[in-house]
C-alpha atoms as a PDB file:
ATOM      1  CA  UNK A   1     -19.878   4.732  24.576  1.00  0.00           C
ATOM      2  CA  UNK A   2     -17.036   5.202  21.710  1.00  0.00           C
ATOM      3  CA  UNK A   3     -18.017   7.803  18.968  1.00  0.00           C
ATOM      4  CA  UNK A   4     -18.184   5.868  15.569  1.00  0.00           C
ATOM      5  CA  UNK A   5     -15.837   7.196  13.374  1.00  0.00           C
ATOM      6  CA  UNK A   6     -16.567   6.799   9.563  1.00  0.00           C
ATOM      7  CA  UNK A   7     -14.740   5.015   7.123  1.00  0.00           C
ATOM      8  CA  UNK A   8     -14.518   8.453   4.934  1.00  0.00           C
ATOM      9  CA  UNK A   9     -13.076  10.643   7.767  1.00  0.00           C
ATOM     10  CA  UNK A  10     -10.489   7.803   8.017  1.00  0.00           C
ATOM     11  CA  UNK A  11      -9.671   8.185   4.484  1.00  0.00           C
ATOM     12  CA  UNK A  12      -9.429  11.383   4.517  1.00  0.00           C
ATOM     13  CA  UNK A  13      -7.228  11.481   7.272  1.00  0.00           C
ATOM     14  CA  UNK A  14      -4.954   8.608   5.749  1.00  0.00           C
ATOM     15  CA  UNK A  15      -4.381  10.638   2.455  1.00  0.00           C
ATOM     16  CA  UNK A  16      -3.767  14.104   4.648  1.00  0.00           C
ATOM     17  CA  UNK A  17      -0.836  11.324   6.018  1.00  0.00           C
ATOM     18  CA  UNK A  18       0.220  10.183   2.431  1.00  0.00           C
ATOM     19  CA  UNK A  19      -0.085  14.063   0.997  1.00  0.00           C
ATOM     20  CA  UNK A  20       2.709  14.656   3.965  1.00  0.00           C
ATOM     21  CA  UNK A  21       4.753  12.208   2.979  1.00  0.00           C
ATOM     22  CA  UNK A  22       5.056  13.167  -0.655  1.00  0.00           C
ATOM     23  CA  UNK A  23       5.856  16.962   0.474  1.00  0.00           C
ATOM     24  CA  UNK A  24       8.612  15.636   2.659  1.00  0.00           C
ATOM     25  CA  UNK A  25      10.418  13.249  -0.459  1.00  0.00           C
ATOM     26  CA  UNK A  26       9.887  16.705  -2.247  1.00  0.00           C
ATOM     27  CA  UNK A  27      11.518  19.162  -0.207  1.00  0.00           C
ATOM     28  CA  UNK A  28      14.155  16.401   0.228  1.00  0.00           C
ATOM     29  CA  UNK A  29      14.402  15.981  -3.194  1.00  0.00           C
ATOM     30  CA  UNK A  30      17.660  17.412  -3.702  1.00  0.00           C
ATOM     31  CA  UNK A  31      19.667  14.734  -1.246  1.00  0.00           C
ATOM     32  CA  UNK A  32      17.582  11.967  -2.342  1.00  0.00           C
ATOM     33  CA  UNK A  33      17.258  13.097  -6.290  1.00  0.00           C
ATOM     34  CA  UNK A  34      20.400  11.404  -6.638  1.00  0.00           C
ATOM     35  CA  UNK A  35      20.121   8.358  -5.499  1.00  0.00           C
ATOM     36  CA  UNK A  36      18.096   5.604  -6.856  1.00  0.00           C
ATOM     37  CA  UNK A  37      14.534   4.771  -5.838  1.00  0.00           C
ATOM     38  CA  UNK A  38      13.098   7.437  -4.141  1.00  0.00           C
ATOM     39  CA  UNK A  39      11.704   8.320  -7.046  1.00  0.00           C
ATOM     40  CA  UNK A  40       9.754   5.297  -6.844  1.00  0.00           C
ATOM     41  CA  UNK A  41       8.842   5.559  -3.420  1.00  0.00           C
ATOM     42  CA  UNK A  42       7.293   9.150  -4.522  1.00  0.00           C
ATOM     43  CA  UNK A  43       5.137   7.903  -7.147  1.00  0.00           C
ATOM     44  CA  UNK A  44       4.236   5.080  -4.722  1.00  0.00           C
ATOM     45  CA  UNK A  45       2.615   7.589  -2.311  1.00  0.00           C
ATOM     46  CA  UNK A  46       1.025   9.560  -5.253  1.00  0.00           C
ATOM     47  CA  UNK A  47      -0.706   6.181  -6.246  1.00  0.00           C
ATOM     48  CA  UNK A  48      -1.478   5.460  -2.732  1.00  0.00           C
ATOM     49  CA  UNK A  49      -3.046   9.093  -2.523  1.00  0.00           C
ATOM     50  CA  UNK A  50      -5.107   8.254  -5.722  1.00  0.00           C
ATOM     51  CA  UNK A  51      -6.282   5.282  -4.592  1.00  0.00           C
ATOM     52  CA  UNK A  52      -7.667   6.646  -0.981  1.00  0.00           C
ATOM     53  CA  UNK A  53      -9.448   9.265  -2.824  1.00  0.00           C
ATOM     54  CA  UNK A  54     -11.120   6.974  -5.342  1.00  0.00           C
ATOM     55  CA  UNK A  55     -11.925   4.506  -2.559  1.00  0.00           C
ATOM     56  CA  UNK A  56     -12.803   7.616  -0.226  1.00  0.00           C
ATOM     57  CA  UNK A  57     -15.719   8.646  -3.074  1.00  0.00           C
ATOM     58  CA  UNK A  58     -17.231   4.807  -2.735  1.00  0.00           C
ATOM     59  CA  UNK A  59     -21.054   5.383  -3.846  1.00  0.00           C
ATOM     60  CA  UNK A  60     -20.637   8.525  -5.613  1.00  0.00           C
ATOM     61  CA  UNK A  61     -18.457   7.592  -8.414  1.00  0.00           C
ATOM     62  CA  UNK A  62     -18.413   4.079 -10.295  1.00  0.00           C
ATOM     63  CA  UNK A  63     -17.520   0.735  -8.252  1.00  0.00           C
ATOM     64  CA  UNK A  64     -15.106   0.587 -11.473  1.00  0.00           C
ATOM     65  CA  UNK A  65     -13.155   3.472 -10.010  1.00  0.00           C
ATOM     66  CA  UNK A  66     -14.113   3.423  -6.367  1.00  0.00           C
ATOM     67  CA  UNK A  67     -13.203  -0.420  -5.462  1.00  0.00           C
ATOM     68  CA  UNK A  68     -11.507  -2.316  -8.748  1.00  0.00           C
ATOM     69  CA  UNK A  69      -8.900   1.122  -9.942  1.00  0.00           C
ATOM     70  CA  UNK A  70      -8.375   2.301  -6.290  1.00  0.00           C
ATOM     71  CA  UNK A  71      -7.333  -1.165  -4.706  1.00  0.00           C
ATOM     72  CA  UNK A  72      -5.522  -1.886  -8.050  1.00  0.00           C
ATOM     73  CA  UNK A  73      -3.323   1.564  -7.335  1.00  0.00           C
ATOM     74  CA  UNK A  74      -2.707   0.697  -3.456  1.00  0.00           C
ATOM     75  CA  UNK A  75      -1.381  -2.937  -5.158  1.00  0.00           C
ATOM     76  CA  UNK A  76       0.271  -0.495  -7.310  1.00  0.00           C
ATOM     77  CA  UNK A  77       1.856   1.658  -4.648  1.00  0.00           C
ATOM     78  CA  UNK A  78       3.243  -1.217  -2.630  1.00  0.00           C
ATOM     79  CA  UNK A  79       5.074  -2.822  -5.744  1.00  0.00           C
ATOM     80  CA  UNK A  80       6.576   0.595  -6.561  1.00  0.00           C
ATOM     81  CA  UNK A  81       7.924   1.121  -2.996  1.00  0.00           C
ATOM     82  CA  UNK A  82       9.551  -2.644  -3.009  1.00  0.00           C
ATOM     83  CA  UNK A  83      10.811  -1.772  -6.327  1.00  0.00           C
ATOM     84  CA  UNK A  84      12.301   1.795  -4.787  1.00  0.00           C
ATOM     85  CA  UNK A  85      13.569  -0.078  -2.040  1.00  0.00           C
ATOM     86  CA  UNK A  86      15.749  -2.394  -4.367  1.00  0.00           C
ATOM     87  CA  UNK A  87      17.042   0.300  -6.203  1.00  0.00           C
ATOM     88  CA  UNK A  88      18.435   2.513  -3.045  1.00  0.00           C
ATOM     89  CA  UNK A  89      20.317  -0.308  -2.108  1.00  0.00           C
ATOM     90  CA  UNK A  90      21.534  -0.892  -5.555  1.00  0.00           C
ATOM     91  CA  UNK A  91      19.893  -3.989  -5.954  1.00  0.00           C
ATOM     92  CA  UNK A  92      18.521  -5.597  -9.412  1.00  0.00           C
ATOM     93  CA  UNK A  93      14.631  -3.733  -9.630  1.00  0.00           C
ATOM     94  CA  UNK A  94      11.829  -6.032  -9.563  1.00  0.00           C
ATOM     95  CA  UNK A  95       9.696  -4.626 -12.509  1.00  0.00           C
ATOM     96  CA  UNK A  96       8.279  -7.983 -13.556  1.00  0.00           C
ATOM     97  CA  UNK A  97       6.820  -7.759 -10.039  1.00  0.00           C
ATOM     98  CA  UNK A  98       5.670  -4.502 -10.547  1.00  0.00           C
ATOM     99  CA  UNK A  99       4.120  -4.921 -13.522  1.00  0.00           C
ATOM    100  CA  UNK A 100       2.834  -8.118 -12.575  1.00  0.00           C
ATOM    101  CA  UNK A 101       1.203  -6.690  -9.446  1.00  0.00           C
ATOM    102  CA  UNK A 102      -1.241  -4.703 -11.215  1.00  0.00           C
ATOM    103  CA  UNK A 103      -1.782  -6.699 -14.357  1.00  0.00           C
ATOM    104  CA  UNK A 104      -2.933  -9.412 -11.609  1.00  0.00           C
ATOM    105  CA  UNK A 105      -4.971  -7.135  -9.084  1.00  0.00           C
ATOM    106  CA  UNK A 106      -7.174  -5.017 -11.718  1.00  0.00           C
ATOM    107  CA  UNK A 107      -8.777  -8.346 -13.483  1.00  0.00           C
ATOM    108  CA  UNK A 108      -8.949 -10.146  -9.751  1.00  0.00           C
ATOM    109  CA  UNK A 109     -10.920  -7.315  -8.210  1.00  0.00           C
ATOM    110  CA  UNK A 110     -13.411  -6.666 -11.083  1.00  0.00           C
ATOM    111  CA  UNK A 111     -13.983 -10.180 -11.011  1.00  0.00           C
ATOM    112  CA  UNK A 112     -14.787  -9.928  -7.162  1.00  0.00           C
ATOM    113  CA  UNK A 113     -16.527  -6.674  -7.641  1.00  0.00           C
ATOM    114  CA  UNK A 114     -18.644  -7.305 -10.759  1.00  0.00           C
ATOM    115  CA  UNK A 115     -18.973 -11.321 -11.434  1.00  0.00           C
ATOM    116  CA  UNK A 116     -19.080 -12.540  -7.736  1.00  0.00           C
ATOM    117  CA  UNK A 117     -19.862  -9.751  -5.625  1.00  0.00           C
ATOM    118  CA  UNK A 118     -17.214 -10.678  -2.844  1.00  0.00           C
ATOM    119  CA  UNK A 119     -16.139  -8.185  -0.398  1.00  0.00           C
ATOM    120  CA  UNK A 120     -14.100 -10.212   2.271  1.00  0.00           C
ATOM    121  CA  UNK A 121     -12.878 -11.621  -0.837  1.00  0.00           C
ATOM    122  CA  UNK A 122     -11.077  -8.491  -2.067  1.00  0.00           C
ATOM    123  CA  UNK A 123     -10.594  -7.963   1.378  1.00  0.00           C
ATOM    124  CA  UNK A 124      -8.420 -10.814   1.246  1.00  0.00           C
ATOM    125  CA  UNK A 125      -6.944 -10.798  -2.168  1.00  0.00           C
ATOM    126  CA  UNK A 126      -5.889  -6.745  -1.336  1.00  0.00           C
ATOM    127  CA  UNK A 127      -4.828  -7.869   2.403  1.00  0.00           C
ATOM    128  CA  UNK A 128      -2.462 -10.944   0.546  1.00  0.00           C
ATOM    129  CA  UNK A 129      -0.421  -8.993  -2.202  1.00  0.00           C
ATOM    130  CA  UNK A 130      -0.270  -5.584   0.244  1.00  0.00           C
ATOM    131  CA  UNK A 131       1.139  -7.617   3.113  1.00  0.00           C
ATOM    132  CA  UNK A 132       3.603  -9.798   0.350  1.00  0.00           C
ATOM    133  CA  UNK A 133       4.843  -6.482  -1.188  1.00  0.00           C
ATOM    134  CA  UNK A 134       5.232  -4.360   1.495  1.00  0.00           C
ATOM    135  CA  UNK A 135       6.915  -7.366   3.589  1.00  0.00           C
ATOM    136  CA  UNK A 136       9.363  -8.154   1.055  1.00  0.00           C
ATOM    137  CA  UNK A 137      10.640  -4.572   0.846  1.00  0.00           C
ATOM    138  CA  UNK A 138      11.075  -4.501   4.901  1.00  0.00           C
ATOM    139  CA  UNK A 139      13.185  -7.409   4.382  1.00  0.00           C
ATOM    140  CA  UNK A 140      14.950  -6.186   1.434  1.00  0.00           C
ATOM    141  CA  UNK A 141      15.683  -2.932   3.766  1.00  0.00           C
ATOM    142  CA  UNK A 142      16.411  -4.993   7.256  1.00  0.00           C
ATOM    143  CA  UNK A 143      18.926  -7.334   5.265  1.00  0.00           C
ATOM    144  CA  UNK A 144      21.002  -4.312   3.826  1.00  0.00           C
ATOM    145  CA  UNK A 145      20.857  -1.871   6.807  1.00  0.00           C
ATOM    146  CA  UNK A 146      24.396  -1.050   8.241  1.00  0.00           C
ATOM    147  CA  UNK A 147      24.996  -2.981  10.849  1.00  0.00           C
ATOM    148  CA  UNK A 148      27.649  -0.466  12.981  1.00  0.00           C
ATOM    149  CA  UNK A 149      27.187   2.829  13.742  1.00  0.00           C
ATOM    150  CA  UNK A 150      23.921   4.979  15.069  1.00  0.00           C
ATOM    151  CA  UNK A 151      21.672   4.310  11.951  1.00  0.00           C
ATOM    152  CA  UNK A 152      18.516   4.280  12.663  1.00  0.00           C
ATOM    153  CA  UNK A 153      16.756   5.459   8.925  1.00  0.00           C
ATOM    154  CA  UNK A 154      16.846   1.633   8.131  1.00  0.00           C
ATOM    155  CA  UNK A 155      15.600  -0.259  10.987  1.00  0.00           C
ATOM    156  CA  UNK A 156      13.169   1.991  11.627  1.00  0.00           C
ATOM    157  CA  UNK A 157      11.572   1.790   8.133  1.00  0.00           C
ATOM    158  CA  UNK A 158      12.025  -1.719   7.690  1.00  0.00           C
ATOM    159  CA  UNK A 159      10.009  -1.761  11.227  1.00  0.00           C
ATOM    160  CA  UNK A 160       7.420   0.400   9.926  1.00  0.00           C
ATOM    161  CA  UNK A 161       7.157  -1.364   7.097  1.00  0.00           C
ATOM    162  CA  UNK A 162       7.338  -4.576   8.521  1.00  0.00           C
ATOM    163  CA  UNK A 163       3.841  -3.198  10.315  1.00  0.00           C
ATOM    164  CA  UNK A 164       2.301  -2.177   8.251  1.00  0.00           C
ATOM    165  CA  UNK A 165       2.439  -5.844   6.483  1.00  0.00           C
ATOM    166  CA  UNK A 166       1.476  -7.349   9.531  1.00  0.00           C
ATOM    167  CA  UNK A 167      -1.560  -5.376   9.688  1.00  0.00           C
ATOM    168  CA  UNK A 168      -2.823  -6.388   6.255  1.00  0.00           C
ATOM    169  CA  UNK A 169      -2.033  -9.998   7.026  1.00  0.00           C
ATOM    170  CA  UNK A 170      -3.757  -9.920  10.153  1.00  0.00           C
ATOM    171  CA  UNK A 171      -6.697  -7.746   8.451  1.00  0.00           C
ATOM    172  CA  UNK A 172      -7.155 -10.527   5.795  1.00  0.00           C
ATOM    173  CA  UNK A 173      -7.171 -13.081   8.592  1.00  0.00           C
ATOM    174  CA  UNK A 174      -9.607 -11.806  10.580  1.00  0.00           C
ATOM    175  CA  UNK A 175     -11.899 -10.858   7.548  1.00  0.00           C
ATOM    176  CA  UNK A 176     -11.169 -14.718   6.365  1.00  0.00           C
ATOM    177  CA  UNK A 177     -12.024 -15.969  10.064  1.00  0.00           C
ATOM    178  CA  UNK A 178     -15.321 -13.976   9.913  1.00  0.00           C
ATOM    179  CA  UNK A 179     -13.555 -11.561  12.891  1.00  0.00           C
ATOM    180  CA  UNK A 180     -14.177  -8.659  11.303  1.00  0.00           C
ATOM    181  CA  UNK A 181     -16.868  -7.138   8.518  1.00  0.00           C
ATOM    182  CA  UNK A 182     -14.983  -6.104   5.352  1.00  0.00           C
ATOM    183  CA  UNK A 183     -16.759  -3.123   4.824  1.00  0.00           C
ATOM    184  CA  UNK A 184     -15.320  -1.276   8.406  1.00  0.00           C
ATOM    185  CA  UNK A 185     -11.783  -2.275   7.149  1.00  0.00           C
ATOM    186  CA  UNK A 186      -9.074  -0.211   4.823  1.00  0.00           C
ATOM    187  CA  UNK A 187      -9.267  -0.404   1.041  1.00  0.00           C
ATOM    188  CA  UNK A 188     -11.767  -3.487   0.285  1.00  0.00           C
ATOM    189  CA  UNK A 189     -14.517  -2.157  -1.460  1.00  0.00           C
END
């Protein structure tokens, strides 16, 4: 039998993942600090980091922090790193988006935390907007990736990305199919 592995080890171990990240935009900081939208991307993975420790203290601090303020900062984190994204390739930032994100998640998950205690619901609702965000910037990076040469930066990001957005859609499917409880999967609350 398969040793059960909690949902706080995984946490932890996600935000030792995101903690890397952020050194490696930092030591790089002095290519990338010239360009526009890494910057971004950096506070992206400083609000994911946030978020995975609020959600990582789940019963310990309040559900206000623990589910509604740390799903609100992954929404967060995913609308900064499309934002970032435009930006690097000079594009026209989305900041109604990214302030929209937010404004929308934090009432939508206290009302599915506090007035209908819902947890495949925010499962959903956190699934939908981190699989819409994150998918838009792989496309925003897979359309503008040069198309000659060796690159590989872009297509491998926009992959990764691209992933990672599948995963949440197919994590808010199964939740909404009744495939999987909400509670064993990433950020619900």
């Amino acid at each position: 039998m398969l040793p059960q592995i909690d949902a706080r080890t995984l946490f932890v171990a996600t935000a030792i993942i995101f903690a890397g990240l952020v050194v490696s935009v930092v030591l790089a900081w002095r290519e990338l600090g010239k360009l526009k939208g890494p910057g971004k991307v950096a506070a992206a993975y400083l609000g994911f980091f946030a978020g995975l420790t609020l959600f990582s203290l789940r019963g310990g601090i309040p559900d206000l922090f623990a589910i509604v303020l740390s799903n609100t900062l992954f929404v967060l984190g995913a609308a900064l790193v499309l934002e970032g994204t435009r930006l690097f390739y000079g594009l026209p930032p989305t900041r109604r988006v990214t302030l929209a994100a937010p404004l929308f998640a934090l009432p939508a998950f206290a009302f599915l935390t506090f007035v209908r205690d819902d947890p495949p619901g925010r499962t959903i609702l956190s699934s939908a907007l981190l699989a819409a965000l994150l998918g838009a910037a792989a496309g925003t990076i897979w359309k503008r990736r040069p198309r000659g040469g060796r690159q590989v930066l872009e297509p491998f990001t926009a992959a990764f990305l691209g992933f990672c957005a599948l995963l949440f859609w197919a994590r808010g499917v199964a939740v909404g199919a009744g495939r999987s409880r909400s509670g064993a999967t990433w950020s619900v609350g």
